[in-house]
Protein backbone atom coordinates (compact mmCIF):
# COMPACT_ATOMS: atom_id res chain seq x y z
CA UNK A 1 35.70 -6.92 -8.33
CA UNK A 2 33.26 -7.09 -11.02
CA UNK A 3 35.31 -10.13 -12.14
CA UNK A 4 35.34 -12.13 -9.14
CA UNK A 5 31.71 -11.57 -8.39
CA UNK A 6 30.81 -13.04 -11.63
CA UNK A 7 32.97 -16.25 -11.14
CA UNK A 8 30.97 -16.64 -7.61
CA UNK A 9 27.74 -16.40 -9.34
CA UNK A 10 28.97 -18.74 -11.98
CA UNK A 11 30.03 -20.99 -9.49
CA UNK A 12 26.83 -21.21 -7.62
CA UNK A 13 24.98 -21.66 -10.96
CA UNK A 14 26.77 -24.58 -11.96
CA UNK A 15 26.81 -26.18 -8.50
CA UNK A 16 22.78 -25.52 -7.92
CA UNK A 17 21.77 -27.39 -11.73
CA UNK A 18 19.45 -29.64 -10.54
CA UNK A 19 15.93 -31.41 -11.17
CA UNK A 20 14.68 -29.02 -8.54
CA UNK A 21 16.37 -26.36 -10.80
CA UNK A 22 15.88 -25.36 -14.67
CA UNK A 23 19.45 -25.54 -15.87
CA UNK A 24 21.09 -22.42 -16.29
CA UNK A 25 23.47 -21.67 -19.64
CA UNK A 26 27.06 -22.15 -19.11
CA UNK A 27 28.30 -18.49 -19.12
CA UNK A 28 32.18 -16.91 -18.96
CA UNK A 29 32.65 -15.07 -16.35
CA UNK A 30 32.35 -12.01 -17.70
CA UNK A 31 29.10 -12.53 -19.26
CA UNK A 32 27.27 -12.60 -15.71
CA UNK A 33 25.55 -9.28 -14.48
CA UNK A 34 23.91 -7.82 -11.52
CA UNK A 35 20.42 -8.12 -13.26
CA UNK A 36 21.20 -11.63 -14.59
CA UNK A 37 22.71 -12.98 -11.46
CA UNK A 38 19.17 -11.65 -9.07
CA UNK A 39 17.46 -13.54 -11.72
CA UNK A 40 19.02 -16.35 -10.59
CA UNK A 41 18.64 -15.63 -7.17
CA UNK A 42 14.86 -15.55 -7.29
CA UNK A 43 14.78 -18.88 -9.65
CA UNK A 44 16.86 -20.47 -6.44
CA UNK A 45 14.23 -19.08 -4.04
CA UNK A 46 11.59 -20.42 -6.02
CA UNK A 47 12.66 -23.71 -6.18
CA UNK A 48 13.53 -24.05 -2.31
CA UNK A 49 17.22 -23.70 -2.78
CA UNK A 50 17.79 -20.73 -0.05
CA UNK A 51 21.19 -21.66 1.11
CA UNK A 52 22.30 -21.04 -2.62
CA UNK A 53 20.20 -17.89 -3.31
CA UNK A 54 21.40 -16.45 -0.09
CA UNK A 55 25.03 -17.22 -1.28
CA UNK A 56 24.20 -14.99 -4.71
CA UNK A 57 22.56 -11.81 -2.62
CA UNK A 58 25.74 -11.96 -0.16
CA UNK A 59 28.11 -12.02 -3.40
CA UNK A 60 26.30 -9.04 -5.08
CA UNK A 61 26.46 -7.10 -1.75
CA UNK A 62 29.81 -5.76 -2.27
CA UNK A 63 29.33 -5.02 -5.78
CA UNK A 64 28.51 -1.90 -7.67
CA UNK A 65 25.14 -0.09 -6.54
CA UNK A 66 24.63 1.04 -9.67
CA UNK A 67 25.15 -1.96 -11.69
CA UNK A 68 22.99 -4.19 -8.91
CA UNK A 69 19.26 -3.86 -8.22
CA UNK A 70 19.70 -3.52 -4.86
CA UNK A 71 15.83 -3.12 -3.53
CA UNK A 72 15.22 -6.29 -5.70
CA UNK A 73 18.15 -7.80 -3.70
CA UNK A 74 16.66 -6.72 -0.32
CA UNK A 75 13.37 -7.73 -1.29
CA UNK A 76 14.36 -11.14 -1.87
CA UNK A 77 16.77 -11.47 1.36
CA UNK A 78 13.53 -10.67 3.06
CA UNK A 79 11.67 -13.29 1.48
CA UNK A 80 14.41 -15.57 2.00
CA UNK A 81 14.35 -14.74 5.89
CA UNK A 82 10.21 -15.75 5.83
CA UNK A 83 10.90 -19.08 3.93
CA UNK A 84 13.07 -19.76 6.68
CA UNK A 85 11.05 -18.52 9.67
CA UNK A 86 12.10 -15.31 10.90
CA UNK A 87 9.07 -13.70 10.07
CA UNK A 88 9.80 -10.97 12.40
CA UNK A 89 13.19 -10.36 10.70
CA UNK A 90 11.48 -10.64 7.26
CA UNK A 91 8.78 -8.36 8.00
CA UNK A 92 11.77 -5.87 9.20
CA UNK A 93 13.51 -6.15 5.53
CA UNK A 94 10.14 -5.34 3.65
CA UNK A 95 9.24 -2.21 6.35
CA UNK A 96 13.00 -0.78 5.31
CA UNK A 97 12.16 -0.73 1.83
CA UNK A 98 9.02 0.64 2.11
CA UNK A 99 10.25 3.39 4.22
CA UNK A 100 12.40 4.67 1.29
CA UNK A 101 10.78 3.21 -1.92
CA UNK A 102 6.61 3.90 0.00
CA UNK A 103 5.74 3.56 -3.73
CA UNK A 104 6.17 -0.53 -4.09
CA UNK A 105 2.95 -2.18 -3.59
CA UNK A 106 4.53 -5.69 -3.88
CA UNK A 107 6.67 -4.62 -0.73
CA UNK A 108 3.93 -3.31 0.92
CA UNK A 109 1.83 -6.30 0.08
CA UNK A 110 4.46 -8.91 2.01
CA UNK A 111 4.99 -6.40 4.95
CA UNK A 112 1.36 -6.56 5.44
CA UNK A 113 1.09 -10.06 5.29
CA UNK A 114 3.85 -10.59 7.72
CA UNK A 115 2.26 -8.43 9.91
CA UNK A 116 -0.94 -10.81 10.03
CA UNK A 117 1.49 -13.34 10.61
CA UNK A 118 2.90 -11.74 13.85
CA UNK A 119 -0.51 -11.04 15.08
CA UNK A 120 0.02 -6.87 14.73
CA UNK A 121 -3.73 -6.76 12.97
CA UNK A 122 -4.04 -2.76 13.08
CA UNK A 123 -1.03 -2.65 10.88
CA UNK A 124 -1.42 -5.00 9.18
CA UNK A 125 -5.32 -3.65 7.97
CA UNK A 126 -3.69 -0.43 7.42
CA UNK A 127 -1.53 -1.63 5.07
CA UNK A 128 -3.80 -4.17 3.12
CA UNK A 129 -5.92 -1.19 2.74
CA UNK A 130 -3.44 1.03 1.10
CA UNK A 131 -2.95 -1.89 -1.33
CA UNK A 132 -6.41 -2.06 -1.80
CA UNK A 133 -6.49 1.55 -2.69
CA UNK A 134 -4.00 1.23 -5.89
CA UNK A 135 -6.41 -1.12 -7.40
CA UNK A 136 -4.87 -4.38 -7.56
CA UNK A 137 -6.36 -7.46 -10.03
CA UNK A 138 -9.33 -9.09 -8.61
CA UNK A 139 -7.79 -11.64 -7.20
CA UNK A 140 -5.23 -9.93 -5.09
CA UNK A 141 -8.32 -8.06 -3.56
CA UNK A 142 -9.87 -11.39 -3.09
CA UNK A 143 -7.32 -12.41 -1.14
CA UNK A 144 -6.97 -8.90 1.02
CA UNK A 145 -10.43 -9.06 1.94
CA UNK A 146 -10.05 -12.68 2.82
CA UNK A 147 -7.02 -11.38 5.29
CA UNK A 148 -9.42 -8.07 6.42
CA UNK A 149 -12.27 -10.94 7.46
CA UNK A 150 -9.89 -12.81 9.51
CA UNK A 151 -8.34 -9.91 10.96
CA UNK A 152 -12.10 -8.83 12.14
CA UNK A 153 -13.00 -12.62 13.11
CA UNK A 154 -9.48 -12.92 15.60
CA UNK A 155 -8.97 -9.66 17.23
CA UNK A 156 -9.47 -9.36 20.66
CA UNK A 157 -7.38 -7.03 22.02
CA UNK A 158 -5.65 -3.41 21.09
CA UNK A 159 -3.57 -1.09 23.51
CA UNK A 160 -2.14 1.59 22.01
CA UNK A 161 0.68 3.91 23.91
CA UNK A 162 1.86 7.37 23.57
CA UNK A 163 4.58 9.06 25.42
CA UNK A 164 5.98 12.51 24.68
CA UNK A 165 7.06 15.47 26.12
CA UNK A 166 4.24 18.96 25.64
CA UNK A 167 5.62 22.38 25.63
CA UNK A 168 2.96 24.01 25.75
CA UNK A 169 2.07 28.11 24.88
CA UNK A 170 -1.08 28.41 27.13
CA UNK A 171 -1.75 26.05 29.30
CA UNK A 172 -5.01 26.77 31.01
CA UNK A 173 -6.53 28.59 27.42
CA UNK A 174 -6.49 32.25 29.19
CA UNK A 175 -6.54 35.48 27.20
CA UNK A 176 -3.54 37.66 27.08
CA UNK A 177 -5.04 40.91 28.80
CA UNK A 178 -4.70 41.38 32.48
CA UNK A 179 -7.34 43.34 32.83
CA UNK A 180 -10.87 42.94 32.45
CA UNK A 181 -14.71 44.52 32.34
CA UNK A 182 -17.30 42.63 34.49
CA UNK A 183 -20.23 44.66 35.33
CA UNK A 184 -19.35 47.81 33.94
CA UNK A 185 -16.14 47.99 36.31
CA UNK A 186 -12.20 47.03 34.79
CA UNK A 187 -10.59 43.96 37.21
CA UNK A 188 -7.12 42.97 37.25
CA UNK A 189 -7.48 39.49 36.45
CA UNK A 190 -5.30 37.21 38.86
CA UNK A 191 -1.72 35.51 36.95
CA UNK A 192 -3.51 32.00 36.95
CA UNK A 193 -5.77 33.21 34.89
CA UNK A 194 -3.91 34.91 32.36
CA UNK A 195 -2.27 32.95 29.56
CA UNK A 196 0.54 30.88 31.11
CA UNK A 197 3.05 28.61 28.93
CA UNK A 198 4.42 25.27 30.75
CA UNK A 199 6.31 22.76 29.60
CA UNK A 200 4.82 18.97 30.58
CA UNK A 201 4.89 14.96 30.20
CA UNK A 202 1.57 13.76 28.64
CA UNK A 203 1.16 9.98 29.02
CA UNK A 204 -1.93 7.87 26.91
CA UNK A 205 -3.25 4.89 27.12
CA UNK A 206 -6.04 3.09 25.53
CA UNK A 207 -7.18 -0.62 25.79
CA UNK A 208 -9.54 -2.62 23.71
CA UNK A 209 -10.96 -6.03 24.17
CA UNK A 210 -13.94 -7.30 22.31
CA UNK A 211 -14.45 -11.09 23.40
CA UNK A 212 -16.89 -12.87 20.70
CA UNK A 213 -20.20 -13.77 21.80
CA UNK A 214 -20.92 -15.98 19.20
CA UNK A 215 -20.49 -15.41 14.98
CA UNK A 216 -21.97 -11.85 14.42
CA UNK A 217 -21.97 -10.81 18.06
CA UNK A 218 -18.71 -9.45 20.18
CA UNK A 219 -18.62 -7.47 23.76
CA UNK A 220 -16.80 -4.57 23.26
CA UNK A 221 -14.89 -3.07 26.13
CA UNK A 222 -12.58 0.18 26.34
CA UNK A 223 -10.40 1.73 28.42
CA UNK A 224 -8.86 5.24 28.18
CA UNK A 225 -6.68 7.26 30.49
CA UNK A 226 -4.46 10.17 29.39
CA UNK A 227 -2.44 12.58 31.71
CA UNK A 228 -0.21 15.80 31.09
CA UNK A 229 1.53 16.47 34.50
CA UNK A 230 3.56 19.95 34.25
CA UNK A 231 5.32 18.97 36.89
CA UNK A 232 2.96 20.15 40.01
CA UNK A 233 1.71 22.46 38.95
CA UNK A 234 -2.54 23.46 39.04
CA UNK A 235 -2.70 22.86 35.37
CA UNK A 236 -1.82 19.19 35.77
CA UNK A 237 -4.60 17.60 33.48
CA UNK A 238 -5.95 13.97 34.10
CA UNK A 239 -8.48 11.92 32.24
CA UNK A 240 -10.02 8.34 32.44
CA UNK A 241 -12.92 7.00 30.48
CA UNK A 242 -14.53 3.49 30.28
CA UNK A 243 -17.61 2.01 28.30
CA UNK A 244 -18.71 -0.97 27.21
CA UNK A 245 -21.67 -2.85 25.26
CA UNK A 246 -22.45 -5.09 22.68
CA UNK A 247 -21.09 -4.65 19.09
CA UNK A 248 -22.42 -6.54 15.69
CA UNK A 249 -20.35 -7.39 12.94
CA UNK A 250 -21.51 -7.89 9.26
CA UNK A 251 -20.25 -8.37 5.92
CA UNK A 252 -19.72 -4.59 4.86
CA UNK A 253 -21.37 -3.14 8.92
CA UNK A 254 -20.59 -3.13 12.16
CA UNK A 255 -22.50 -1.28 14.50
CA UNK A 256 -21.98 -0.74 19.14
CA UNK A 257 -24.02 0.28 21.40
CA UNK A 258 -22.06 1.49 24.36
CA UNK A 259 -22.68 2.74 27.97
CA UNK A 260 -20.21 5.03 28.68
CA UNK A 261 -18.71 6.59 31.97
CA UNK A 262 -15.62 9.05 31.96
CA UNK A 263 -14.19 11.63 35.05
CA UNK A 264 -11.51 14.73 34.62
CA UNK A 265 -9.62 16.04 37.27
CA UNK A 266 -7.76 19.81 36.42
CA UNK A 267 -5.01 20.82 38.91
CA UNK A 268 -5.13 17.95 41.15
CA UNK A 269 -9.12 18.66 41.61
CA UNK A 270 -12.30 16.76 40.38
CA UNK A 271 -13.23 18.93 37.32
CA UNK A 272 -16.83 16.86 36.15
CA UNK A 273 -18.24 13.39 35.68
CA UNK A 274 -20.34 12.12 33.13
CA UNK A 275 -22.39 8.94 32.19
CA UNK A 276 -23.88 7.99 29.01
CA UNK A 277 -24.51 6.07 25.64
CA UNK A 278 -22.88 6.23 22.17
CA UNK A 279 -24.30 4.37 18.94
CA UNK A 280 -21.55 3.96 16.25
CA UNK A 281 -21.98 2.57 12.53
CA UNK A 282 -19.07 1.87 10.37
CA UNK A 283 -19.23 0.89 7.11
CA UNK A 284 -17.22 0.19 4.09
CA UNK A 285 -18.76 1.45 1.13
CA UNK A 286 -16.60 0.59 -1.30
CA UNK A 287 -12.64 -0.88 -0.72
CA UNK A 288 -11.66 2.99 -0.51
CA UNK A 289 -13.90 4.77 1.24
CA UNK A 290 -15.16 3.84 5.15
CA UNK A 291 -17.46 5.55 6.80
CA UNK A 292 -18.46 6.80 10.23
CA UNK A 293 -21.25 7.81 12.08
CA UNK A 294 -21.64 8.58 15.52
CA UNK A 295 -24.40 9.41 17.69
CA UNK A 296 -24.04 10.47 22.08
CA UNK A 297 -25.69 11.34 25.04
CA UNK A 298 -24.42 12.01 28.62
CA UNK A 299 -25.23 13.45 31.88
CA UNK A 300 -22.42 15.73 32.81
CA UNK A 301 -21.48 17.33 36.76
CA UNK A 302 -19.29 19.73 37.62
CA UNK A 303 -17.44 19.38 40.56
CA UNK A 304 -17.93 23.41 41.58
CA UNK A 305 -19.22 25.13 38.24
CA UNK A 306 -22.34 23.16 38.91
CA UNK A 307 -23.85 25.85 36.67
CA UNK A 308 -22.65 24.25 33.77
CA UNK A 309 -24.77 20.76 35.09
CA UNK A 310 -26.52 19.15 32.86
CA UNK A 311 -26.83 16.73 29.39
CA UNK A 312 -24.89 16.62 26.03
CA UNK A 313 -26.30 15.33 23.25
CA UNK A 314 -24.00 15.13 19.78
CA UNK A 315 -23.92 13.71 16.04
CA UNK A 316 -20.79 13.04 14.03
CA UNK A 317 -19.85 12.00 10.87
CA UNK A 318 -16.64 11.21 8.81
CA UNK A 319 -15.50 9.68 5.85
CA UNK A 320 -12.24 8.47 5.62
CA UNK A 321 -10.74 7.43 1.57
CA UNK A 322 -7.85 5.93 0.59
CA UNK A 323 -6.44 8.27 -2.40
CA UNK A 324 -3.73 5.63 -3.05
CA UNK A 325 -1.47 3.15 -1.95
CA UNK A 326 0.40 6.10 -0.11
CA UNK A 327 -2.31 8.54 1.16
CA UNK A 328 -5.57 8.93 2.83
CA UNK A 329 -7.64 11.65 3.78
CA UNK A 330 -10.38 12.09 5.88
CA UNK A 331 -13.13 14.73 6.33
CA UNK A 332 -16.03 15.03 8.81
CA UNK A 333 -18.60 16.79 10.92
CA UNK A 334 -19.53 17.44 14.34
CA UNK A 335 -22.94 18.80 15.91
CA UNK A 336 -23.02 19.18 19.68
CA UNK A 337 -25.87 20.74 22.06
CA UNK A 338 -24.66 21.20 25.62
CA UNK A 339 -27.92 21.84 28.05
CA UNK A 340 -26.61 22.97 30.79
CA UNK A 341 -28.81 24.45 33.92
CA UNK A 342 -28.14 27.73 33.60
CA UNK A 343 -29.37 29.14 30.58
CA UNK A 344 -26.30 31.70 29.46
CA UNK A 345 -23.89 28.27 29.34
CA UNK A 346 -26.34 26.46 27.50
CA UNK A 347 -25.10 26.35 23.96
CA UNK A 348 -24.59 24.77 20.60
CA UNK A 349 -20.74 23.70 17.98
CA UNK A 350 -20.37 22.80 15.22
CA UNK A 351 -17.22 21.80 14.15
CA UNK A 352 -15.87 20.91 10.81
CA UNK A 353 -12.59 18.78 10.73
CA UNK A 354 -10.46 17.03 8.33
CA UNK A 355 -7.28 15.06 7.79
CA UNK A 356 -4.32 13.95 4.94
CA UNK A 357 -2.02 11.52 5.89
CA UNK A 358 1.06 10.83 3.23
CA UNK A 359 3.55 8.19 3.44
CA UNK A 360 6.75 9.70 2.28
CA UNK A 361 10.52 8.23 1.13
CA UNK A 362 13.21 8.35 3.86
CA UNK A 363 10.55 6.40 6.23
CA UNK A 364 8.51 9.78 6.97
CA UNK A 365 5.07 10.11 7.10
CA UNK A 366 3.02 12.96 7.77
CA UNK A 367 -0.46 14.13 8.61
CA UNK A 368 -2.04 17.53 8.45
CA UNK A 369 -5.32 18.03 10.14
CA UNK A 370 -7.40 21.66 9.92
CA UNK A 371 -10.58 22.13 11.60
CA UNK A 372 -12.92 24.94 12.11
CA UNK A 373 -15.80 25.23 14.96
CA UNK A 374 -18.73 27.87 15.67
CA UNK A 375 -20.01 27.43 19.19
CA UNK A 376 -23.01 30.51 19.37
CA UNK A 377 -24.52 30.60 23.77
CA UNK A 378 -28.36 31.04 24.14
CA UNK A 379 -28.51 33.77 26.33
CA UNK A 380 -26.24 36.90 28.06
CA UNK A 381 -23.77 36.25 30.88
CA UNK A 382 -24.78 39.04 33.09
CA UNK A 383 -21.49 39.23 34.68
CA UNK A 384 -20.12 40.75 31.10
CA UNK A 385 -22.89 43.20 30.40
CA UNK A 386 -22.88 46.98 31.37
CA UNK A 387 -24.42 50.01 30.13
CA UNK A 388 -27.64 48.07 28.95
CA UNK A 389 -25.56 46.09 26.66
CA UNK A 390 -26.08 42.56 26.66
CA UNK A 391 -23.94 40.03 25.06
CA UNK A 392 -24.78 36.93 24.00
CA UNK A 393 -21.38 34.95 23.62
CA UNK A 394 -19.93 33.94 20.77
CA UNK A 395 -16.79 31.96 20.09
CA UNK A 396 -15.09 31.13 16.36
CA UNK A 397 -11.96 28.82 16.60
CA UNK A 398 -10.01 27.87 13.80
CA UNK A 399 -6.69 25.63 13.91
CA UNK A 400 -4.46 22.55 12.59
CA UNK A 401 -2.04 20.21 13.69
CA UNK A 402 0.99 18.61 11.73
CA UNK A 403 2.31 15.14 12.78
CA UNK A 404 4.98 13.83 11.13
CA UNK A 405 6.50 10.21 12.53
CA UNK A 406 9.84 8.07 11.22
CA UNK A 407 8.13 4.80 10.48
CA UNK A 408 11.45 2.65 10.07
CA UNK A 409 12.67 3.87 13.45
CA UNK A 410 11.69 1.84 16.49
CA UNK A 411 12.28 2.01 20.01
CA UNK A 412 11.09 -1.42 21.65
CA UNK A 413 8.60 -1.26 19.07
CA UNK A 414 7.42 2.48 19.76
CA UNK A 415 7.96 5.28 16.68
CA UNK A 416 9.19 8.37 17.11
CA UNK A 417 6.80 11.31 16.68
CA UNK A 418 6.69 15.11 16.57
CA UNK A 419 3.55 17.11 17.11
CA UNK A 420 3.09 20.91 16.61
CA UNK A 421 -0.64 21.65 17.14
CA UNK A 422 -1.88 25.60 16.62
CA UNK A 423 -5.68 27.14 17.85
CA UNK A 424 -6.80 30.15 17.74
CA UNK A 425 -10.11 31.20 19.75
CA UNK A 426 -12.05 34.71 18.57
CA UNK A 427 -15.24 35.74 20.81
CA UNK A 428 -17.32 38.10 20.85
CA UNK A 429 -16.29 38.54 24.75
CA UNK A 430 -12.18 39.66 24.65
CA UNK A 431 -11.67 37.69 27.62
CA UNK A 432 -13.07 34.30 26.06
CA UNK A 433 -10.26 35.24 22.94
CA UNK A 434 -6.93 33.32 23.09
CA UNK A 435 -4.10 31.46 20.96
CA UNK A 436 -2.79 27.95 21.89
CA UNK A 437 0.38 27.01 21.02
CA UNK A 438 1.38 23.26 21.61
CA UNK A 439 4.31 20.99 20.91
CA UNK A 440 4.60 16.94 21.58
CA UNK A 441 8.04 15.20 20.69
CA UNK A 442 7.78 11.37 21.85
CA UNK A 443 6.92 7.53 20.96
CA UNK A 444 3.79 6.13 19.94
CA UNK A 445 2.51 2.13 19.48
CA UNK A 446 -0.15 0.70 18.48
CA UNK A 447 -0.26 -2.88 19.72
């Protein structure tokens, strides 16, 4: 075999010495190896000469894995495939390599660039960022940035899509007891209340579009609607949101100033409504690190706890930084003040959250994401006091979720992803005390 491959490659040599072509040594056939003969291959590619360089990486496809460099050979079939326009197919070759070799910059370098080719910008910026993040020469980040501006300059549109199905440990977030103490007296509490596991379908759907108003200036407009139907029953949960404003776009800043609207419905009822504002500043301080801040007010009403009526006002931060060209990690801060009319549901969170995402060989990548909240009320519910005690409520939750998706698999574009999410609720009030348990298997897409 070995043989026969090398009288191919020495065949090919002779036949491609041209002006085009440095001349390559007369060798016997023996002489001609693996690493030798992808040489060549690339020197062919180089000099426009595909047909022939395709010829050499179809020869050394039936030879010996371990004598034959055989990411080098797919990297250059891919390239091959671009000079020839099949980006799409080309952009294919470099994500396959990736998925099992995440470590090759070069690799991820081209996939991202074919990516801006086909017009998928979100990908595309995710990867020219992790290339960023390993700290390439000064040119190469040039260039990336260049790519980045363009990216920012063109984009008009995103939709991204989840599907999956949600098995789901407590559906409506109720406490395991039965029973409970209001006013002194134990009630059997009724089995919709208790803690109730379901298994549903959650759908989600989000769409962008940010026309430009002129060089600095776009109109930023978004759309979001996710549902989780469990199949009838009074848990179904449905959510649609829309806002819209003006959004400015600098060198290093972009800052929006949106009016926002959104409505829930909870078991086929009209849960609340809300209208409002959010200001949000993004900036890149250096090529690594972007961050965050966030700033919202709305008027909220409840459809029948019209106690709860009234505004929420919150601050967030978070930093997200690129550890390398295979990980980020994120970590930020919320601080929320919900005024509602009644003073015992007025109350303040804060909420501390984080994230590490990890690209990892076999096309797997993974994120882990802990976060901790502290949500003290301002005054006693009266319904839970007795015996001149009066509590003040006071919940701790603590939890994380692990996502782990096949990047290299697709399914008309969508990847395959598996969810397991865990929360656990402690109050000062037993009743307000309860774990969460929840599972999503499905496909996700970013447009």
């Amino acid at each position: 075999m070995k043989h026969t491959l090398a009288l191919i490659l020495l065949f090919i040599a002779t036949a491609s010495a041209s002006a085009d072509a440095p001349p390559v040594a007369p060798k016997t056939a023996v002489e001609m190896s693996g690493a030798e003969a992808l040489v060549l291959a690339e020197r062919l590619l180089l000099a426009g000469q595909l047909d022939k360089a395709a010829e050499i990486l179809g020869a050394l496809a039936g030879a010996d894995p371990e004598n034959v460099d055989m990411v080098q050979a797919a990297f250059l079939a891919a390239q091959i495939l671009e000079r020839r326009g099949d980006v799409e197919r080309a952009s294919r070759g470099y994500a396959a390599i990736l998925a099992a070799r995440p470590d090759l910059t070069r690799v991820r370098l081209e996939l991202a660039r074919t990516l801006f080719l086909l017009e998928r910008d979100a990908a595309a910026a995710y990867h020219f960022r992790l290339v960023l993040a390993d700290r390439p020469p000064q040119a190469v980040r040039d260039n990336i940035q260049r790519f980045l501006d363009q990216i920012r300059k063109r984009k008009l549109w995103t939709v991204e899509a989840n599907l999956s199905l949600a098995p789901d440990s407590n559906v409506n977030a109720g406490p395991k007891d039965d029973t409970v103490e209001l006013l002194g007296f134990p009630l059997r509490l009724d089995e919709n209340a208790r803690e109730k596991s379901g298994l549903g379908v959650s759908t989600a759907l989000s769409v962008s579009v940010a026309p430009r108003l002129s060089r600095r200036w776009r109109l930023e407009t978004r759309m979001t609607g996710r549902l989780t139907d469990y199949g009838g029953s009074r848990f179904d949960d449905i959510f649609a949101a829309l806002e819209a404003g003006p959004r400015y776009e600098g060198q290093r800043i972009s800052a929006s100033l949106l009016a926002t609207g959104s409505k829930r419905w909870f078991g086929g009822d009209t849960f609340n409504t809300s209208y409002g504002g959010r200001l949000a500043v993004q900036t890149g301080f250096t090529s690594r690190i972007v961050g965050v801040l966030r700033l919202s007010l709305s008027d909220v009403s409840y459809d029948t706890e019209v106690f709860r009526d009234g505004p929420v006002y919150s601050i967030s931060t978070d930093v997200i930084y690129a550890l390398g060209k295979r990980s980020l990690i994120r970590l930020g801060f919320l601080v929320s003040r919900e005024q509602a009319d009644d003073k015992p549901y007025r109350n303040n969170q804060y909420r501390l959250f984080g994230g590490y995402r990890r690209e990892l060989p076999a096309g797997f990548t993974v994120e882990l994401s802990p976060e901790a909240t502290y949500r003290p009320f301002e005054a006693p519910l009266p319904a839970f006091s007795s015996s001149g005690l009066d509590l003040t409520r006071k919940d701790w939750s603590y939890g994380a979720s692990v996502s782990v998706t096949k990047r290299d698999w697709s399914v008309y574009g969508f990847a395959p992803i598996v969810t397991y999410s865990f929360i656990r609720t402690e109050s000062n009030i037993d009743f307000f005390s309860f774990d969460r348990h929840r599972g999503q298997v499905g496909l996700t897409r970013v447009f």
